[in-house]
Protein backbone atom coordinates (compact mmCIF):
# COMPACT_ATOMS: atom_id res chain seq x y z
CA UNK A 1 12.62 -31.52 -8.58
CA UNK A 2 9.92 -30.61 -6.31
CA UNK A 3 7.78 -27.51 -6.30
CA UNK A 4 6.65 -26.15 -2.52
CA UNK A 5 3.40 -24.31 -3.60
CA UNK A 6 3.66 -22.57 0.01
CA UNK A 7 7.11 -21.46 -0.89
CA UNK A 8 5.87 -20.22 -4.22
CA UNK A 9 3.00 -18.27 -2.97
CA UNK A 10 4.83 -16.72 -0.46
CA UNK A 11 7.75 -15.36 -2.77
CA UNK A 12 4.91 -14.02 -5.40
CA UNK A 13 3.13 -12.34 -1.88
CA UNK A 14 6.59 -10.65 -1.16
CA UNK A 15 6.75 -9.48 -4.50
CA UNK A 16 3.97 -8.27 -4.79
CA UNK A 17 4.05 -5.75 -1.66
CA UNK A 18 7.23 -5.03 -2.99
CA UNK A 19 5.99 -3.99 -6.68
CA UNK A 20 3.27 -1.57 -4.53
CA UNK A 21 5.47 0.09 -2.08
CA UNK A 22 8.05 0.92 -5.12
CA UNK A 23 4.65 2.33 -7.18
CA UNK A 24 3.79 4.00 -3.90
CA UNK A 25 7.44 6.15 -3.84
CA UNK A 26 7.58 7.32 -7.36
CA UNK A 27 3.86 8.90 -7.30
CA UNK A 28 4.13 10.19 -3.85
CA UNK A 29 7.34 12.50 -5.20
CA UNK A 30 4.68 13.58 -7.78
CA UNK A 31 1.48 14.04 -5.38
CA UNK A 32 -0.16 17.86 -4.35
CA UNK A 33 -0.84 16.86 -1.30
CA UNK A 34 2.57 14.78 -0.41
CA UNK A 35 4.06 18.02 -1.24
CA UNK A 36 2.30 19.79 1.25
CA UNK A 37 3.02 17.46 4.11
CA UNK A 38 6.33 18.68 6.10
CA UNK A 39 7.99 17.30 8.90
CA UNK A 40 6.88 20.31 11.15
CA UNK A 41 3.51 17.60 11.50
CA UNK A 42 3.90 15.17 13.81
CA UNK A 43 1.16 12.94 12.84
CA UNK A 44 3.18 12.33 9.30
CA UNK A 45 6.59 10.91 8.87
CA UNK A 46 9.16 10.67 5.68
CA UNK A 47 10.53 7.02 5.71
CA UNK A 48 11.95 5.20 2.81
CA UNK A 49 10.94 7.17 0.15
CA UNK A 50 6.96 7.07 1.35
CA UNK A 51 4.86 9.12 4.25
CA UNK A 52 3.53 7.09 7.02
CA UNK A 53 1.18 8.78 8.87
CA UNK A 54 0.24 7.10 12.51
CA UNK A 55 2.56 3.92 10.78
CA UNK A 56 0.06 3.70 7.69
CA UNK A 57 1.32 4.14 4.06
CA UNK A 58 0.27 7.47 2.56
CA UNK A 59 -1.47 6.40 -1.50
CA UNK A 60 -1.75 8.97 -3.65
CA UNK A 61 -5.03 9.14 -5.21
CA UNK A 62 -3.20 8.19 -8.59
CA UNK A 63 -2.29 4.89 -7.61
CA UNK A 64 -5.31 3.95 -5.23
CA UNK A 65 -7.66 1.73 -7.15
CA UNK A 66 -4.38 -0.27 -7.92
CA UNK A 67 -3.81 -1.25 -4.45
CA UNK A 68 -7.29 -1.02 -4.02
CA UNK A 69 -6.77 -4.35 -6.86
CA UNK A 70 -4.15 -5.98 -5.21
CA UNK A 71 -5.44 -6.29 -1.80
CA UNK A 72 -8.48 -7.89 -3.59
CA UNK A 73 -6.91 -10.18 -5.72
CA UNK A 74 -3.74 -11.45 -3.91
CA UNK A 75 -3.71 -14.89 -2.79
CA UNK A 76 -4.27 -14.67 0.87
CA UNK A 77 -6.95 -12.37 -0.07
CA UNK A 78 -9.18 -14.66 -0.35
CA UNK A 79 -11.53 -12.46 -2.47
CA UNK A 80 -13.46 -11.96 0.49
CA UNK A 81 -16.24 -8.96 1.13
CA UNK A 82 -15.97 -5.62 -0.05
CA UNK A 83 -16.42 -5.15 3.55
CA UNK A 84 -13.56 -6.91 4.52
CA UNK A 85 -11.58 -5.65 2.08
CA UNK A 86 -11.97 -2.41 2.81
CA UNK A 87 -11.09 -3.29 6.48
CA UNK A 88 -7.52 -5.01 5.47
CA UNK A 89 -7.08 -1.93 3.35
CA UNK A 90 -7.50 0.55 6.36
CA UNK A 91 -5.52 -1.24 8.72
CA UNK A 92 -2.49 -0.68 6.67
CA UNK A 93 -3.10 3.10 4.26
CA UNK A 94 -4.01 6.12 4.34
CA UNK A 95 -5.69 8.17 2.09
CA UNK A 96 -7.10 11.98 2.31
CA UNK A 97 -9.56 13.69 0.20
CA UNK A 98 -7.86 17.03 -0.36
């Protein structure tokens, strides 16, 4: 039997996001400031159990440094900059200070 490392990575890539977006819904039912969103705003959205506002996925601040983690560390990552990083992080959440 042969292994396809490409198929490999990309199954553990796809479970990954998966694992996140299912962390992602439970805390958001437990988040102040999820709470306070309703659908009276029409920059925010309910959809599959998360918010989305303008498309991006709402992280509570209890969960952040974990996606924060696996945006770093999965493997088309790269480990690249902080800088860079930050910018794949931003092109796909959304987090608020209140």
């Amino acid at each position: 039997m042969v292994l396809d490392q490409q198929a490999l990575r990309a199954t553990r890539i796809k479970a990954e996001e998966l694992d996140i977006k299912r962390k992602i819904k439970k805390v958001t039912v437990e988040d102040k400031y999820a709470k306070k969103i309703d659908d009276k705003n029409r920059n925010f959205k309910k959809e599959d159990g998360m918010i989305l506002y303008h498309e991006l996925i709402y992280v509570p601040r209890k969960i952040r440094k974990e996606v924060m983690i696996q945006e770093h560390d999965t493997v088309t990552s790269g480990h690249f900059s902080i800088d860079k990083t930050i910018k794949k992080i931003i092109r796909m959440y959304y987090w608020s200070e209140m």
